[in-house]
Protein backbone atom coordinates (compact mmCIF):
# COMPACT_ATOMS: atom_id res chain seq x y z
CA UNK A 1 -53.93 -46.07 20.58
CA UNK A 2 -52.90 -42.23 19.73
CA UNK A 3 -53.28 -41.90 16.10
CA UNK A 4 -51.00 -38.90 15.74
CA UNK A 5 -48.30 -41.77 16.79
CA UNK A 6 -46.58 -43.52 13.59
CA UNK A 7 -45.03 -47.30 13.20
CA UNK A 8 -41.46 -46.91 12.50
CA UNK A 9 -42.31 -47.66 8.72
CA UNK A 10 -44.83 -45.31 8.36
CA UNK A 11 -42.21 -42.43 9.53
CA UNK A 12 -39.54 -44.29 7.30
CA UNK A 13 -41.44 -43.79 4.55
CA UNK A 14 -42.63 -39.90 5.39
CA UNK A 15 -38.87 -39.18 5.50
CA UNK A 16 -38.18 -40.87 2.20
CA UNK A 17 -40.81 -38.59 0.56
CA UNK A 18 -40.05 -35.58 1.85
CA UNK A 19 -36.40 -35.32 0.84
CA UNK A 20 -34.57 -36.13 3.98
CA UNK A 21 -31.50 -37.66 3.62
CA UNK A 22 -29.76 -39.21 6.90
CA UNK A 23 -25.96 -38.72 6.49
CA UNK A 24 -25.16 -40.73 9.46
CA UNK A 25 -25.82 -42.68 12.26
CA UNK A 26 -24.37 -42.09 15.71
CA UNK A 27 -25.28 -44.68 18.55
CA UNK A 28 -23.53 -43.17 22.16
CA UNK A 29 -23.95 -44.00 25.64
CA UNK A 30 -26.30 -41.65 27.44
CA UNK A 31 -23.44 -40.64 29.45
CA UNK A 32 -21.47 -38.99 26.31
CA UNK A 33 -24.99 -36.72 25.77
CA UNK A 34 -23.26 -33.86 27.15
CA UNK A 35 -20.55 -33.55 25.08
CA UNK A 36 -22.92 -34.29 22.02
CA UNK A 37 -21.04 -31.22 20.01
CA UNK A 38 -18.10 -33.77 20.07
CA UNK A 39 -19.48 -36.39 18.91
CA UNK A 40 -21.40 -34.97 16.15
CA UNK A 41 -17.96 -32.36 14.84
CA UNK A 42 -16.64 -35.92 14.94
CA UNK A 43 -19.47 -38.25 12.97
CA UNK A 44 -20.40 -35.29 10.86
CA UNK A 45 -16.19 -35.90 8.83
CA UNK A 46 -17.30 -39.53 8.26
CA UNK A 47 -18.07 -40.57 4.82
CA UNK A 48 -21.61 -40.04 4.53
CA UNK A 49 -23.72 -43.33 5.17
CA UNK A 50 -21.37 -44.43 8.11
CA UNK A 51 -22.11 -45.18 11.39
CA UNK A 52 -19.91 -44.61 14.31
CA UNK A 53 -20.71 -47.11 17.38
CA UNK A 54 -19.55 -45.07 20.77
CA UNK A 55 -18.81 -48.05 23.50
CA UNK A 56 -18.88 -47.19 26.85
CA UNK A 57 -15.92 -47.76 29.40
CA UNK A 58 -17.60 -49.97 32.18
CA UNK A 59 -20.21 -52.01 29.74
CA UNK A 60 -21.11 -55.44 30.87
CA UNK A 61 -19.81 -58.08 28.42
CA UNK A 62 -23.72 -58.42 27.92
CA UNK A 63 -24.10 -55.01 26.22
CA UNK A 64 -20.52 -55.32 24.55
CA UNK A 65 -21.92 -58.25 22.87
CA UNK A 66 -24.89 -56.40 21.57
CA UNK A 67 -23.13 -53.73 20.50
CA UNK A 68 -20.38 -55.86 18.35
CA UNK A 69 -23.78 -57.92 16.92
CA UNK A 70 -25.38 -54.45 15.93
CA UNK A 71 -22.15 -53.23 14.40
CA UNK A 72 -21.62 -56.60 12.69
CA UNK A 73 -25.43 -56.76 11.14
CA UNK A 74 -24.93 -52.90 9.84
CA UNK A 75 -22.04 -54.29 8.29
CA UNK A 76 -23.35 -57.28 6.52
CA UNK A 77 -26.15 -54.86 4.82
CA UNK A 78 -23.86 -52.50 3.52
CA UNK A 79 -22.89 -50.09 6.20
CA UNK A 80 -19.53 -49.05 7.33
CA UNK A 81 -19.37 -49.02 10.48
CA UNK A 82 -16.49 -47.02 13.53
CA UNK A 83 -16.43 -48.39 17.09
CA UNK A 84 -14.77 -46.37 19.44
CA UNK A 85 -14.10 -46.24 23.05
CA UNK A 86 -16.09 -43.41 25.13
CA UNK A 87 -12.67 -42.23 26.82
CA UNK A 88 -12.36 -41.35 22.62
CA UNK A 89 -14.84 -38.35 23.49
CA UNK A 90 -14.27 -37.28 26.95
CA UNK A 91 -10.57 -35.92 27.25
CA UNK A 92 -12.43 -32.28 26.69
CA UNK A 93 -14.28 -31.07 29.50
CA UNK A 94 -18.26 -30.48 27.89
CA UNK A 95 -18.72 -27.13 26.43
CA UNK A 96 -21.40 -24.74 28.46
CA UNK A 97 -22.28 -21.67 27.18
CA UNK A 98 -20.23 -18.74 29.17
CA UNK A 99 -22.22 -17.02 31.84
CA UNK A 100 -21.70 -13.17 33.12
């Protein structure tokens, strides 16, 4: 095994001592990467400490199912918690930088 590589509670811990502070948590389809400025404008006006759950359009009651239990355990440890619908985030076309 690499040892440059760190268990999650190792790099937990490195974040706690250095001063890093997460504000929030966003959890989005890999479809919705593109228009990650949206997203983020939009989870960065949440109250700091809340997670917003992005659900994507076509997800298989499977996956729905997961996402409702993950939203529903953040909740029972203290977390508020925003699930929204993908279509939420993609009425604006993604923003590319303008080419001459």
């Amino acid at each position: 095994m690499d040892e440059t590589l760190c268990s999650p509670t190792q790099d937990g811990k490195t974040l706690r001592q250095g001063g890093v502070r997460l504000d929030n948590l966003a959890i989005v389809p890999a479809s919705l990467l593109p228009r990650r400025a949206t997203y983020q404008a939009y989870a960065n006006r949440l109250p700091r400490g809340q997670v917003l759950i992005i659900v994507p359009r076509d997800a298989e009651p499977a996956r729905r199912a997961t996402l409702a239990k993950v939203a529903a355990s953040l909740a029972a440890n203290g977390r508020r918690v925003r699930t929204l619908p993908v279509e939420h985030f993609r009425a604006a076309p993604p923003s590319r930088p303008h080419r001459r």
